[in-house]
C-alpha atoms as a PDB file:
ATOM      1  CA  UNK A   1       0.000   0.000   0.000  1.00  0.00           C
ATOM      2  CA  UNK A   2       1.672   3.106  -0.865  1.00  0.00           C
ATOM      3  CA  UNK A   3       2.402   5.653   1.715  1.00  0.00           C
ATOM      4  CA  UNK A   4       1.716   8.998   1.899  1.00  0.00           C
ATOM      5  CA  UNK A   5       4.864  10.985   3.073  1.00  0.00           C
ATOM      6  CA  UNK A   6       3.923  12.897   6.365  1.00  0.00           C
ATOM      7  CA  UNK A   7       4.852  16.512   6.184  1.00  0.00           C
ATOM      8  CA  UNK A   8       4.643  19.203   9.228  1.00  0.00           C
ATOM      9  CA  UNK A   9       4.101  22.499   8.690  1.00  0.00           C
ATOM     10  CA  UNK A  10       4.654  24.966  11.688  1.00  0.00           C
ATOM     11  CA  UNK A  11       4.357  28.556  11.768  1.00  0.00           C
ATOM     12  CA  UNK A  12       7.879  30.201  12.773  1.00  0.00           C
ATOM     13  CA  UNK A  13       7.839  33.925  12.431  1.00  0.00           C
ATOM     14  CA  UNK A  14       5.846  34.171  15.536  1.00  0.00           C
ATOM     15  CA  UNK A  15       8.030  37.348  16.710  1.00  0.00           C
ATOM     16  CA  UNK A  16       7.751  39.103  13.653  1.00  0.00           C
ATOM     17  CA  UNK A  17       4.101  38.762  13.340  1.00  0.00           C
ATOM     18  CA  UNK A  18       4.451  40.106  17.082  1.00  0.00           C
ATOM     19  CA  UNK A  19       5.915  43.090  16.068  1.00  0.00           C
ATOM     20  CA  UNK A  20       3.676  43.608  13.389  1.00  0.00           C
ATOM     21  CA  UNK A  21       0.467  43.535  15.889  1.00  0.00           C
ATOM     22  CA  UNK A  22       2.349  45.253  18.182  1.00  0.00           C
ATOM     23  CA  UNK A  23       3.289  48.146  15.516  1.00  0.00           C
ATOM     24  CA  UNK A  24      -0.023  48.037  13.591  1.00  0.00           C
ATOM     25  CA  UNK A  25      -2.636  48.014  16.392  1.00  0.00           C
ATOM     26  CA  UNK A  26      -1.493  51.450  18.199  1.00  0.00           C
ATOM     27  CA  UNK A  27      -0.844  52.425  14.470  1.00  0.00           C
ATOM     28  CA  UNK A  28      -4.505  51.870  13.428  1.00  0.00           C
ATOM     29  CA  UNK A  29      -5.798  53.145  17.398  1.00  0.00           C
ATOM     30  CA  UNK A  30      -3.280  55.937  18.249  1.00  0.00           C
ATOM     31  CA  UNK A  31      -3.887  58.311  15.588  1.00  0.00           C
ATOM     32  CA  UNK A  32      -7.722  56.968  15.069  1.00  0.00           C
ATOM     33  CA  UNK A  33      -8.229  58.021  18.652  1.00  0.00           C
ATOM     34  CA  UNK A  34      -6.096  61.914  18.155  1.00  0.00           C
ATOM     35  CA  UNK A  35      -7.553  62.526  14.515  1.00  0.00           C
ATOM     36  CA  UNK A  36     -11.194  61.805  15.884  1.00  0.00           C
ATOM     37  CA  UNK A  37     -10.696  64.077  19.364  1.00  0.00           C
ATOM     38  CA  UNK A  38      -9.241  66.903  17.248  1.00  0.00           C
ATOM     39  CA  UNK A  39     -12.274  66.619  14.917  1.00  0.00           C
ATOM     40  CA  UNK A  40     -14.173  67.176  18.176  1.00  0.00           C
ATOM     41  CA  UNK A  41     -12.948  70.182  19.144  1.00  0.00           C
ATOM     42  CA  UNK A  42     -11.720  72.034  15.581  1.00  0.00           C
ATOM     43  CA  UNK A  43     -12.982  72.201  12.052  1.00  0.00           C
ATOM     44  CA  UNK A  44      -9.455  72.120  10.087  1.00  0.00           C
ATOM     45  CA  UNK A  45      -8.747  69.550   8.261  1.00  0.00           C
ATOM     46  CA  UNK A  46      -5.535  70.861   8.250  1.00  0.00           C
ATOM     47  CA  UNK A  47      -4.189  71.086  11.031  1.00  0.00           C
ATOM     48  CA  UNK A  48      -5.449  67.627  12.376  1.00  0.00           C
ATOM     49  CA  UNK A  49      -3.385  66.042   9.179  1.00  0.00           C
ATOM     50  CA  UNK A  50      -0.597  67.839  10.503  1.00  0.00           C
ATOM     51  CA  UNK A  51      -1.350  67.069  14.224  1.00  0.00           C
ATOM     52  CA  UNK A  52      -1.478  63.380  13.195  1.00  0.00           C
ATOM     53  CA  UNK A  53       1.573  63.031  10.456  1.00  0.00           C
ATOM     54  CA  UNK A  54       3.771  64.506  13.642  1.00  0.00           C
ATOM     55  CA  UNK A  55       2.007  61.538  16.116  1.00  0.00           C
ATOM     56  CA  UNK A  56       2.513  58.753  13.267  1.00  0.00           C
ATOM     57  CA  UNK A  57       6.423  60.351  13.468  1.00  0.00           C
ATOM     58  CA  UNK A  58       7.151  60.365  16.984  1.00  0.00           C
ATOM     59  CA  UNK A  59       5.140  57.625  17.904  1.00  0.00           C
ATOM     60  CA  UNK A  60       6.832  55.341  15.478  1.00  0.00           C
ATOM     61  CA  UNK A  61      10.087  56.535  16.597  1.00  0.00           C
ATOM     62  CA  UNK A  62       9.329  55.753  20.030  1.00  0.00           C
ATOM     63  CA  UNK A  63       7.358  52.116  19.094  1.00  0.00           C
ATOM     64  CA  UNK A  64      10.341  51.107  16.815  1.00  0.00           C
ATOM     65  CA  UNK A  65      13.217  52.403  19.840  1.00  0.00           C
ATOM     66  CA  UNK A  66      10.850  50.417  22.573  1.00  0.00           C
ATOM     67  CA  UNK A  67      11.087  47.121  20.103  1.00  0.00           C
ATOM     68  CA  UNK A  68      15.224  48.064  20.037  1.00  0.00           C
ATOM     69  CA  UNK A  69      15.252  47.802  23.373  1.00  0.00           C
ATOM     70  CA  UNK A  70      13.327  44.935  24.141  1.00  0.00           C
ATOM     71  CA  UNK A  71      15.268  42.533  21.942  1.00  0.00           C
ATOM     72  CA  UNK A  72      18.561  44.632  22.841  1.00  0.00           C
ATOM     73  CA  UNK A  73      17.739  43.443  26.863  1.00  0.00           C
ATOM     74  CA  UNK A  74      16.603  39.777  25.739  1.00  0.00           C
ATOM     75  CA  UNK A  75      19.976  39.317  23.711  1.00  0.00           C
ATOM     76  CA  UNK A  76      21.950  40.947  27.202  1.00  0.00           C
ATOM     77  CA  UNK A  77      19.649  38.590  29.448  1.00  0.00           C
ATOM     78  CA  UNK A  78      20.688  35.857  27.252  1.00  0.00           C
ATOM     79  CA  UNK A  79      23.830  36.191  27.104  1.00  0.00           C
ATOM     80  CA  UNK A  80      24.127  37.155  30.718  1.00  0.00           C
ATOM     81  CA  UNK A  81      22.282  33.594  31.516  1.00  0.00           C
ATOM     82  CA  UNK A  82      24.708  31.640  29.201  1.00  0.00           C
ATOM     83  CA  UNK A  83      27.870  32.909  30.960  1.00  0.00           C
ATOM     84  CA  UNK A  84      26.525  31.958  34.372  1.00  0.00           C
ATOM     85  CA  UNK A  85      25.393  28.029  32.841  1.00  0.00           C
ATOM     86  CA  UNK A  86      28.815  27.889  31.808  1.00  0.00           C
ATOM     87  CA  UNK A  87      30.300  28.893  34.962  1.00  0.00           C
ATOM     88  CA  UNK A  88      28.147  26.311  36.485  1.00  0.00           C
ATOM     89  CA  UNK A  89      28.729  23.448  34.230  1.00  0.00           C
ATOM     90  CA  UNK A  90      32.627  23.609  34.886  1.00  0.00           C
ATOM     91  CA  UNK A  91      32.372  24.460  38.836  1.00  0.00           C
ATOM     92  CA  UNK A  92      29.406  22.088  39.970  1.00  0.00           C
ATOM     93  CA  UNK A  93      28.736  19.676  37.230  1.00  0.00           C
ATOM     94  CA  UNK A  94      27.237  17.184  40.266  1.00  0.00           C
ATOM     95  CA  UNK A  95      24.983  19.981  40.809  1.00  0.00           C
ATOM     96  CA  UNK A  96      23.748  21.004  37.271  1.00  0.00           C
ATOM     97  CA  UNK A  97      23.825  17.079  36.223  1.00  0.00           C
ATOM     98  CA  UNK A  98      21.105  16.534  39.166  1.00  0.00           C
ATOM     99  CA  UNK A  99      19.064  19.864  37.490  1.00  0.00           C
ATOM    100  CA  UNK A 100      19.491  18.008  34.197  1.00  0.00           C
ATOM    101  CA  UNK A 101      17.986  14.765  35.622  1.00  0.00           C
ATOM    102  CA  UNK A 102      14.823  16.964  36.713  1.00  0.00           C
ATOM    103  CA  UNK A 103      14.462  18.104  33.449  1.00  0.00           C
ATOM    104  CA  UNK A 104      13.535  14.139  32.229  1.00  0.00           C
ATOM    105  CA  UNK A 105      11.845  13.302  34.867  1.00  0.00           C
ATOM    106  CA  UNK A 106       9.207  16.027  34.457  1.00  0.00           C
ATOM    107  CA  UNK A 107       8.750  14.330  31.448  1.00  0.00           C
ATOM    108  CA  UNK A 108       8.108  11.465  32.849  1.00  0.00           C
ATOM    109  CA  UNK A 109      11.775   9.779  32.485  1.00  0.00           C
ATOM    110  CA  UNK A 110      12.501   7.679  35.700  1.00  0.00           C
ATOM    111  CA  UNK A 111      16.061   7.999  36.802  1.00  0.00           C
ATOM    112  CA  UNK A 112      17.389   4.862  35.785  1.00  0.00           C
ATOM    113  CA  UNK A 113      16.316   6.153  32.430  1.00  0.00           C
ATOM    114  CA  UNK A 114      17.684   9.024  32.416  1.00  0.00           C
ATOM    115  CA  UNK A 115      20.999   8.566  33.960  1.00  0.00           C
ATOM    116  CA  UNK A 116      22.884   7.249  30.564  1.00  0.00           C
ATOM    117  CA  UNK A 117      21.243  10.356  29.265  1.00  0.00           C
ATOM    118  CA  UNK A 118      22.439  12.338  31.252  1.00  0.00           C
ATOM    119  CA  UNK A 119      25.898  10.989  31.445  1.00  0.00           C
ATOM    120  CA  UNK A 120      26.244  11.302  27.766  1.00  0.00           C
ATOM    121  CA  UNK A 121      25.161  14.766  27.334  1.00  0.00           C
ATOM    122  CA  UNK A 122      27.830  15.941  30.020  1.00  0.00           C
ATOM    123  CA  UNK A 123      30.580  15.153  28.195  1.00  0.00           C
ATOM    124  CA  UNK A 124      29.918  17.431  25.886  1.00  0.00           C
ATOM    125  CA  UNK A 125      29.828  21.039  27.883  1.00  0.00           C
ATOM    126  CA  UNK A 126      28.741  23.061  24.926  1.00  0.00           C
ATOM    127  CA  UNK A 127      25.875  20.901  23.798  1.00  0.00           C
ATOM    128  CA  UNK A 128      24.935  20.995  27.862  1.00  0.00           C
ATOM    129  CA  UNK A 129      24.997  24.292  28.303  1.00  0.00           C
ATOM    130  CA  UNK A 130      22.895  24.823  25.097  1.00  0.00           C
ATOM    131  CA  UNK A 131      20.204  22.116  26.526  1.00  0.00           C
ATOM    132  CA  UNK A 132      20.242  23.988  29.958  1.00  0.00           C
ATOM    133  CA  UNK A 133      19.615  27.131  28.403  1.00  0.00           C
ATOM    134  CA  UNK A 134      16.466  25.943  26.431  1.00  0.00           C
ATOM    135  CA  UNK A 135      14.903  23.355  28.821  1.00  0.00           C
ATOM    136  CA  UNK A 136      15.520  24.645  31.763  1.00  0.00           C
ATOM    137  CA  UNK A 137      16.126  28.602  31.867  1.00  0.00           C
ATOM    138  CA  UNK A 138      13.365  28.382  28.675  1.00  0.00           C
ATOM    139  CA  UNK A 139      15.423  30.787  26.497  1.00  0.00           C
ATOM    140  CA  UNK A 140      16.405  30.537  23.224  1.00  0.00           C
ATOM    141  CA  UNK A 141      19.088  32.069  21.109  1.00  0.00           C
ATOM    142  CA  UNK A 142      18.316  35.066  19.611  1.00  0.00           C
ATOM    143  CA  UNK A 143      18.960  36.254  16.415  1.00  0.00           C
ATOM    144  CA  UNK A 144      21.625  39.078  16.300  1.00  0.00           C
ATOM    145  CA  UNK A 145      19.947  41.309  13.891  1.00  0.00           C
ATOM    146  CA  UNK A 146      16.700  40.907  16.089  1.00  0.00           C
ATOM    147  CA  UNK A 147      17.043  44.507  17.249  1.00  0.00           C
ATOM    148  CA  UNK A 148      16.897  46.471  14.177  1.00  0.00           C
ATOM    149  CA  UNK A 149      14.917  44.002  12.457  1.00  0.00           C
ATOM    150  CA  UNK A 150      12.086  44.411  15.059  1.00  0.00           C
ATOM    151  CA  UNK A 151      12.690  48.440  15.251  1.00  0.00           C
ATOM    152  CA  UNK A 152      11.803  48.359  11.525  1.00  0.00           C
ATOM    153  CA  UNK A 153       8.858  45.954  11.681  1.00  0.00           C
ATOM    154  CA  UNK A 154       7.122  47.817  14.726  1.00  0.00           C
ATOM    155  CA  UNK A 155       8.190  51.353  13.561  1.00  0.00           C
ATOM    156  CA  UNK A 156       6.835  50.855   9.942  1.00  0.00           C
ATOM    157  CA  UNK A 157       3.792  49.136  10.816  1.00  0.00           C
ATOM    158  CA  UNK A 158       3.115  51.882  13.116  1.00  0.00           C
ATOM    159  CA  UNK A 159       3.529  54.473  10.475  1.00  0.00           C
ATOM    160  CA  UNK A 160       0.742  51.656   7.877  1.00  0.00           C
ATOM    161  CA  UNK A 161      -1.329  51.746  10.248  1.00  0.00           C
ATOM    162  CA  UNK A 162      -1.892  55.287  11.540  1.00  0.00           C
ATOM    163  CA  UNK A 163      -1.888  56.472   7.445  1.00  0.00           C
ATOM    164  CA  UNK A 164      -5.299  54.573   7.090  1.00  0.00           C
ATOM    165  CA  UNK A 165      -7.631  56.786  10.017  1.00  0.00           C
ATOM    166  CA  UNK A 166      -5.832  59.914   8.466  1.00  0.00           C
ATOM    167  CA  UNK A 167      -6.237  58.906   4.665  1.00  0.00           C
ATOM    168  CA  UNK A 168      -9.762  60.761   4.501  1.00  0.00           C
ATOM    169  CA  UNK A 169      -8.095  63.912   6.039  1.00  0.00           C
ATOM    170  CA  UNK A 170      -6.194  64.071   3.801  1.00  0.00           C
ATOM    171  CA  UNK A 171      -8.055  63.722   1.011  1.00  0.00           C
ATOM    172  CA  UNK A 172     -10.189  66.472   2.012  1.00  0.00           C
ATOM    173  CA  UNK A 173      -7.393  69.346   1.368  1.00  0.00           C
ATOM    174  CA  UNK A 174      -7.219  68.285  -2.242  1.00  0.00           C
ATOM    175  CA  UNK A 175     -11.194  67.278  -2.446  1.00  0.00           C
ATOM    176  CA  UNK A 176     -14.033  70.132  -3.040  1.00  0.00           C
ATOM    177  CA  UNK A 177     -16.905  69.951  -0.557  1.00  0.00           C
ATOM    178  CA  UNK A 178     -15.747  67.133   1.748  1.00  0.00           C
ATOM    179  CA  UNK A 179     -16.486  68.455   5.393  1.00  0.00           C
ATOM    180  CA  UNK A 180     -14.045  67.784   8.501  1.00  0.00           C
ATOM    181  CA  UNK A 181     -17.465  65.898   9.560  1.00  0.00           C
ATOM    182  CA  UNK A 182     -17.647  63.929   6.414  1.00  0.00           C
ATOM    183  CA  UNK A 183     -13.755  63.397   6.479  1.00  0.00           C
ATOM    184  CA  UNK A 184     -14.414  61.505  10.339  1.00  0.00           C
ATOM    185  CA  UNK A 185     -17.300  59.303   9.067  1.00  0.00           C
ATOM    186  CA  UNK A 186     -15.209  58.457   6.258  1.00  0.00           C
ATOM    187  CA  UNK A 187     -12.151  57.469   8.749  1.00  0.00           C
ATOM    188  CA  UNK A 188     -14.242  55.702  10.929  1.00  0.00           C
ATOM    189  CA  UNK A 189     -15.362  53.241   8.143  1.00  0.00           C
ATOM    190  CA  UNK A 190     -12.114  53.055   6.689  1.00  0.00           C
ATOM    191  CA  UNK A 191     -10.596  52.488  10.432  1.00  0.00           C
ATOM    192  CA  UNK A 192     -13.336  50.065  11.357  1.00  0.00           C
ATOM    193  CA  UNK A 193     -12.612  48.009   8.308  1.00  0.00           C
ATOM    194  CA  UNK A 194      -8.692  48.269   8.741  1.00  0.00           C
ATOM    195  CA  UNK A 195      -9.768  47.326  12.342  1.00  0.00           C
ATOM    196  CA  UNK A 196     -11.797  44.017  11.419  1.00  0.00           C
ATOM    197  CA  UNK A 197      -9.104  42.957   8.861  1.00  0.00           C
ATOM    198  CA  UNK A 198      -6.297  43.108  10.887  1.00  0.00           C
ATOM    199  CA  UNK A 199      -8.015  41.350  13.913  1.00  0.00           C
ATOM    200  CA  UNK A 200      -9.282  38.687  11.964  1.00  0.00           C
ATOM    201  CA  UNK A 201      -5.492  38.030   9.787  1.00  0.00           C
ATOM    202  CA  UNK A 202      -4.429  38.722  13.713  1.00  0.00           C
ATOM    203  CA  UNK A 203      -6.468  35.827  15.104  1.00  0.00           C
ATOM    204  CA  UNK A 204      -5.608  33.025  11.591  1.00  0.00           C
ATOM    205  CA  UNK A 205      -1.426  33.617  12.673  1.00  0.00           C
ATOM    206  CA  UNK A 206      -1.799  33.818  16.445  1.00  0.00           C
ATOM    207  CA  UNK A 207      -3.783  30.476  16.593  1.00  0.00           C
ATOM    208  CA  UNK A 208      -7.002  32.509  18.406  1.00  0.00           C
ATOM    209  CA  UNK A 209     -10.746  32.929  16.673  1.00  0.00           C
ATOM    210  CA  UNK A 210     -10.160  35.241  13.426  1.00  0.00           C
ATOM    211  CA  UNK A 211     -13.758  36.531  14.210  1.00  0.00           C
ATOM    212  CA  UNK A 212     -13.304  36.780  18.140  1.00  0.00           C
ATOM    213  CA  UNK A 213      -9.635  38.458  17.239  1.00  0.00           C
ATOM    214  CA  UNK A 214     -11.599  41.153  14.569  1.00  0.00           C
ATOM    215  CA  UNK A 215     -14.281  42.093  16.910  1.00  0.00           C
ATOM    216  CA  UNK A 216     -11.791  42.783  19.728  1.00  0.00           C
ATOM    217  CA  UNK A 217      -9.542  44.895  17.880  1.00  0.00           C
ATOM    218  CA  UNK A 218     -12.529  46.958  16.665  1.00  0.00           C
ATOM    219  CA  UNK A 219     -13.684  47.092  19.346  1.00  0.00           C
ATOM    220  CA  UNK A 220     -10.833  48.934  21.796  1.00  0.00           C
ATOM    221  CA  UNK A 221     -10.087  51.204  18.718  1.00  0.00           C
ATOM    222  CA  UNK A 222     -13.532  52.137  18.368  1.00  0.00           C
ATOM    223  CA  UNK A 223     -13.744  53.060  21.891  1.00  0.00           C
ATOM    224  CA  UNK A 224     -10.452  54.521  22.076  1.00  0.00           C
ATOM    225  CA  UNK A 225     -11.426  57.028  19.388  1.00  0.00           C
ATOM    226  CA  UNK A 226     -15.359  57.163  21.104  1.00  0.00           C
ATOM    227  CA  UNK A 227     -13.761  58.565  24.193  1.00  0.00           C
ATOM    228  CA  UNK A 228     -11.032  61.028  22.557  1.00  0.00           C
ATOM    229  CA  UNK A 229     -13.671  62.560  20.389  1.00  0.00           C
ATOM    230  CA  UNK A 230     -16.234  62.978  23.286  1.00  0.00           C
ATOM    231  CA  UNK A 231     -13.510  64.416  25.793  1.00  0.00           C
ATOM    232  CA  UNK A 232     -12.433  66.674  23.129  1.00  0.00           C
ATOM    233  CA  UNK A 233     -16.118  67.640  22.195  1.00  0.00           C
ATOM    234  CA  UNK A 234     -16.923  68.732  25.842  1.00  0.00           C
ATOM    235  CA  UNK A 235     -13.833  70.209  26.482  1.00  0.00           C
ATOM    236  CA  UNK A 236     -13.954  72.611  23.555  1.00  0.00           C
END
């Protein structure tokens, strides 16, 4: 009987398609929420394009630095981790041999099962130290360009999202007869819809319920922007 070749297929750019929700969901709410309050309190469709071009700037300066950071102090922690492993392996191998043994017998491993396991895989220090680091510290090694590749992914899916809500702003300085009123309906559907999209593409990569993950993101932007507008509104 001929045999069908089995073939796994897992998804692996889990951190990128973290940065990307991280960068394009205050993208798509930050500016949403400062485009609608400024509609609230002014009629110029100017200066709330230029009011939100200067947040899409800083903030995805700031987003893409924060995502710098974060991967710049996992890399350090990592590092920082494998040093002291290493220390450990060469000054109390009894010690780290008996954390090693743990490690199989959570998985059910007895210690009679484990022990030529473990005896094997401490005569080799590096290949230890690489299996204490993953199974028992839970870290992995990360990627050296990490950094700047994550300050780009945040910091220009900040800047994708936060064009959308201020698209029909825009358009209104080069577009006859289009309100500041009319340009906020018209960024609320276009956000919305942004909003919906992204959730549900959100939820089919992150393993959750595209149609849960769509409503929830809609949801917070909508009432991010709900409250800016309204505080702005009384306020003015």
């Amino acid at each position: 009987m001929p045999q069908t070749r089995h073939t796994e297929k897992h998804f692996t750019a889990g951190e990128t398609v973290r940065d990307i929700v991280i960068g394009m969901s205050d993208g798509l709410t930050v500016p949403f929420a400062l485009a609608a309050g400024l509609t609230g309190a002014i009629n110029s469709a100017g200066i709330i394009v230029t009011a939100g071009l200067a947040e899409i700037a800083a903030g995805s300066i700031a987003m893409g630095l924060g995502g710098y950071l974060a991967a710049k102090s996992d890399a350090e922690h990592y590092a920082k981790e494998r040093e002291r492993e290493k220390r450990e392996v060469k000054e109390i191998p009894e010690e780290e041999m008996k954390e090693v043994e743990q490690v199989f017998t959570s998985y059910g491993l007895s210690k009679e099962e484990s022990a030529p396991i473990v005896e094997a895989l401490s005569k080799h220090p590096q290949k230890w130290v690489d299996f204490m680091m993953r199974f028992e510290l839970g870290l992995e090694k990360p990627d050296p360009k990490r950094a700047l590749v994550s300050a780009l992914t945040i910091a220009l899916s900040y800047v994708a999202g936060g064009l959308i809500p201020l698209a029909p702003y825009i358009a209104s300085l080069y577009v006859k007869n289009v309100s500041v009123t009319a340009a906020l309906l018209f960024s609320v559907g276009c956000t919305l819809l942004a909003l919906l999209v992204f959730g549900f593409i959100k939820g089919r990569f992150t393993g959750t319920r595209p149609l849960r993950s769509a409503l929830q993101t809609a949801l917070i932007g909508s009432v991010a922007a709900g409250a800016a507008f309204l505080i702005a509104r009384a306020i003015s």
